[in-house]
C-alpha atoms as a PDB file:
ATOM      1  CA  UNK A   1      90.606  86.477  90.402  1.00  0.00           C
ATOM      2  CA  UNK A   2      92.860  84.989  92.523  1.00  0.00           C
ATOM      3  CA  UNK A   3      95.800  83.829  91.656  1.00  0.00           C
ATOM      4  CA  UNK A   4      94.698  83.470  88.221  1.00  0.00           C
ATOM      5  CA  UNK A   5      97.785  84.996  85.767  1.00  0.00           C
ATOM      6  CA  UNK A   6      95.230  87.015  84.037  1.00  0.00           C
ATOM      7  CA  UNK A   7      94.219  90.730  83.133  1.00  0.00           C
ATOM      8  CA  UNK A   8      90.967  92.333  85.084  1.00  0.00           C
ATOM      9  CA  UNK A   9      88.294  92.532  83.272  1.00  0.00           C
ATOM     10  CA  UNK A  10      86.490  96.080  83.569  1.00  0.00           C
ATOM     11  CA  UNK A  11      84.052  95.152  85.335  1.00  0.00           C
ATOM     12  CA  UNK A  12      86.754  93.407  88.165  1.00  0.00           C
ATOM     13  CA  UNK A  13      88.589  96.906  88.036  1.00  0.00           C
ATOM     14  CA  UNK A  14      85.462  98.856  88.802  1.00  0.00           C
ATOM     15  CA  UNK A  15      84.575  96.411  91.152  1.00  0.00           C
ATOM     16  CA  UNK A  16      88.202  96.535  93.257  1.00  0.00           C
ATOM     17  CA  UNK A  17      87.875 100.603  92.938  1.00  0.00           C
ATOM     18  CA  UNK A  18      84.813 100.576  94.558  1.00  0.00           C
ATOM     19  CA  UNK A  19      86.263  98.190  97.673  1.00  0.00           C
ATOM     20  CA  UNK A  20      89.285 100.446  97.962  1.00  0.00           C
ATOM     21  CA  UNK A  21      86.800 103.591  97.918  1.00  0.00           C
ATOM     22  CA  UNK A  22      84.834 102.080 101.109  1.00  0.00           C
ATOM     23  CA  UNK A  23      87.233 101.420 102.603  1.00  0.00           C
ATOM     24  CA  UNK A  24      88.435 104.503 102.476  1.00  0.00           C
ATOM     25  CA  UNK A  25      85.195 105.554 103.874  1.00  0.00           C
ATOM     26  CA  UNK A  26      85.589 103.457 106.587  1.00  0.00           C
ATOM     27  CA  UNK A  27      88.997 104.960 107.586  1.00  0.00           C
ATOM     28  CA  UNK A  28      91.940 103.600 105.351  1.00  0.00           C
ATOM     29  CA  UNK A  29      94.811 105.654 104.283  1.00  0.00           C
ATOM     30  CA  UNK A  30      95.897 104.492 101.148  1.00  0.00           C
ATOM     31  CA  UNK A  31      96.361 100.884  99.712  1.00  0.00           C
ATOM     32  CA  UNK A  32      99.459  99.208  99.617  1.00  0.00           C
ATOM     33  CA  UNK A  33     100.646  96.058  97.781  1.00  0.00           C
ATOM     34  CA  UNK A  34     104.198  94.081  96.555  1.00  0.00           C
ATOM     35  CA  UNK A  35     104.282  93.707  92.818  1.00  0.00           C
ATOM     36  CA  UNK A  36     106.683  90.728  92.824  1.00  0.00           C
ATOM     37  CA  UNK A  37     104.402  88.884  94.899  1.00  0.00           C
ATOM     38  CA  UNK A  38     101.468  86.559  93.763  1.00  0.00           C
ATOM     39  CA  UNK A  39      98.567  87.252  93.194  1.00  0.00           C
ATOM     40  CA  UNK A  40     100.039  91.082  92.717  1.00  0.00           C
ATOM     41  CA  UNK A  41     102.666  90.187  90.196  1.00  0.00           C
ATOM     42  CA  UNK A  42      99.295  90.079  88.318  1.00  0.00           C
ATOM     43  CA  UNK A  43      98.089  92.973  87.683  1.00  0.00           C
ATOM     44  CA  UNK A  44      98.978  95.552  84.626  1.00  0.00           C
ATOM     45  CA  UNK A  45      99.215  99.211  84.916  1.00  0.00           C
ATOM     46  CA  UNK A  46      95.748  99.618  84.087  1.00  0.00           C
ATOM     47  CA  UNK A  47      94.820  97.608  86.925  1.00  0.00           C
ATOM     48  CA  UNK A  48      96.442  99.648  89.299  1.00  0.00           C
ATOM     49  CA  UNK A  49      95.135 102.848  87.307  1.00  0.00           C
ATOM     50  CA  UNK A  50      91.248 102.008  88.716  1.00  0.00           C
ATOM     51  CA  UNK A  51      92.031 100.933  92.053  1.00  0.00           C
ATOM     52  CA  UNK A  52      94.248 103.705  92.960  1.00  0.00           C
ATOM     53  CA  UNK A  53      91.599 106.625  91.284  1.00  0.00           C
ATOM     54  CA  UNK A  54      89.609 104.568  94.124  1.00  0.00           C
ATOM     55  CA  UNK A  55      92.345 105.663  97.056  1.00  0.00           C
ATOM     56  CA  UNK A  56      93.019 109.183  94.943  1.00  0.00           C
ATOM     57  CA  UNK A  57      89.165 110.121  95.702  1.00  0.00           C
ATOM     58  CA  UNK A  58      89.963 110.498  99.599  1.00  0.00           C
ATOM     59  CA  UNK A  59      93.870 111.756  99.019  1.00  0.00           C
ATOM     60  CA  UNK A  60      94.778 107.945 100.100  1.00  0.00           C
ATOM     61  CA  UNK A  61      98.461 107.262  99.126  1.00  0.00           C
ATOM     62  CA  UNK A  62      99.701 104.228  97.003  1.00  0.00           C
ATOM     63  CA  UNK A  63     102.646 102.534  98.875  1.00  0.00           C
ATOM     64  CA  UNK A  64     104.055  99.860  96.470  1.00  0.00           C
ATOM     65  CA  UNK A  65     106.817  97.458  96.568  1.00  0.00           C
ATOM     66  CA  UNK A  66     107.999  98.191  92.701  1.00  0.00           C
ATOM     67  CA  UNK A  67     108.173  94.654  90.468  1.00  0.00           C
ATOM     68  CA  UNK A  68     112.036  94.784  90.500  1.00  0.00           C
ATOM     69  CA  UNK A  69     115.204  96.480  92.109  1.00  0.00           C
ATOM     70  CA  UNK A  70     117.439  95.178  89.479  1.00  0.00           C
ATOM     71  CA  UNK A  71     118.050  94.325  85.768  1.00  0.00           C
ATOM     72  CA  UNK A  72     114.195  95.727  84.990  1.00  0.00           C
ATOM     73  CA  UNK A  73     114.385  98.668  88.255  1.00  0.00           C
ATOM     74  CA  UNK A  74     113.746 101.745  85.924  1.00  0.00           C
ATOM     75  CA  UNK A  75     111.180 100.523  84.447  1.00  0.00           C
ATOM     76  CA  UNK A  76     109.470  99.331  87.369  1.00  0.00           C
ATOM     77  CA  UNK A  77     109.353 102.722  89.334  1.00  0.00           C
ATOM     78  CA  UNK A  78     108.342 104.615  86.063  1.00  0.00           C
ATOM     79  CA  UNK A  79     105.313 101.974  86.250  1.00  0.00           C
ATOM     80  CA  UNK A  80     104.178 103.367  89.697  1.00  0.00           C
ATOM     81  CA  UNK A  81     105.050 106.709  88.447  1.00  0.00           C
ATOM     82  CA  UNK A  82     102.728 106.589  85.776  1.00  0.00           C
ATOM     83  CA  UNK A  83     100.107 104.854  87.938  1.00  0.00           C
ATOM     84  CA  UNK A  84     100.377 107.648  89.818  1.00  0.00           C
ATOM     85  CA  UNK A  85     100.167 110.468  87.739  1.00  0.00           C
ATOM     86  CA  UNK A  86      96.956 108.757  85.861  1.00  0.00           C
ATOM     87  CA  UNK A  87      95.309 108.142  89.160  1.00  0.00           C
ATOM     88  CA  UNK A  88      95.889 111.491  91.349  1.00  0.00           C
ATOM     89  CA  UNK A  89      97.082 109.062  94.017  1.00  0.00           C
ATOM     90  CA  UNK A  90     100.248 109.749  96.324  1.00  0.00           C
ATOM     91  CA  UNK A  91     103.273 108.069  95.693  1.00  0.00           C
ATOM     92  CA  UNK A  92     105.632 106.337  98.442  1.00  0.00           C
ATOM     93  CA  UNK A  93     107.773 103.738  97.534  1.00  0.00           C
ATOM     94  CA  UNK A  94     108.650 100.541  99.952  1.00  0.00           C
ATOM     95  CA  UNK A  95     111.628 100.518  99.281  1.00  0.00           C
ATOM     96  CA  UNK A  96     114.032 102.589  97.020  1.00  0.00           C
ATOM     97  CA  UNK A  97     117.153 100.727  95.949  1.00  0.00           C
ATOM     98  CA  UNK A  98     118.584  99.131  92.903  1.00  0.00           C
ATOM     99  CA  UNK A  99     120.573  95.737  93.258  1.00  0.00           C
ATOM    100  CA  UNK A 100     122.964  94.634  91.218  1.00  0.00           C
ATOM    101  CA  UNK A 101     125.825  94.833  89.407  1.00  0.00           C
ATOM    102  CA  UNK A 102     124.508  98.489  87.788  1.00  0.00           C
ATOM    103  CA  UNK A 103     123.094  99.707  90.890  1.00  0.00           C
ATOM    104  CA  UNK A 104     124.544 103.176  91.511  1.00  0.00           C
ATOM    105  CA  UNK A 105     123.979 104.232  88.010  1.00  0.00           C
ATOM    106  CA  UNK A 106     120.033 102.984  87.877  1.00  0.00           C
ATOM    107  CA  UNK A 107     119.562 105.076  91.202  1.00  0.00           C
ATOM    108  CA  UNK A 108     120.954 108.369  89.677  1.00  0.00           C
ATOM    109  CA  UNK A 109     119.016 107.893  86.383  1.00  0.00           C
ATOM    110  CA  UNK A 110     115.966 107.127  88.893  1.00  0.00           C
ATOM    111  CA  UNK A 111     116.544 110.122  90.137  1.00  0.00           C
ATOM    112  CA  UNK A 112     115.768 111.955  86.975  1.00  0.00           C
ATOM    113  CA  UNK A 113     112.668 109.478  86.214  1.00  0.00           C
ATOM    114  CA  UNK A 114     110.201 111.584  89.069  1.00  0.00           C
END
């Protein structure tokens, strides 16, 4: 895939799950990745549904730079929220902050979104 702005097909999801699940074999905690970066900015929720069942299998954790800390921030960590929930896979956030003109009342509704 690439850089290609495209969804995974299932067969690239099932694929990706089963390179996160060897490597979990081999010794990897968790998978980690930076949704506002290319090629990452990429992939949908569904995406990062399959691979992280793939880290979930060993208890691996999911640490994720969220796809924005401003205008779009509450939606962003519910994302990984729900990514998390649908996988079994740990959650840790990168980075927890909100910029912006509205950030001290999109951390305390944050708050509420876990």
């Amino acid at each position: 895939m690439g850089f290609e702005d495209r969804k995974a097909t299932q067969e690239e999801r099932i694929r990706m799950r089963g390179l996160v699940e060897k490597a979990m074999q081999e010794g990897a905690v968790g998978i980690s990745t930076g949704l506002v970066y290319p090629p990452n900015v990429f992939a949908d929720k569904e995406e990062l549904i399959e691979i992280c069942k793939g880290a979930a299998t060993y208890d691996g954790c999911f640490v994720v730079h969220v796809r924005s800390e401003s205008s779009h921030f509450i939606e962003a960590l519910e994302e990984v929220i729900d990514v998390s929930r649908a996988s079994g896979v740990r959650l840790h956030l990168s980075h927890f902050k909100a910029i912006g003109g509205s950030e001290p009342a999109q951390i305390r509704r944050s708050a509420g979104a876990a």
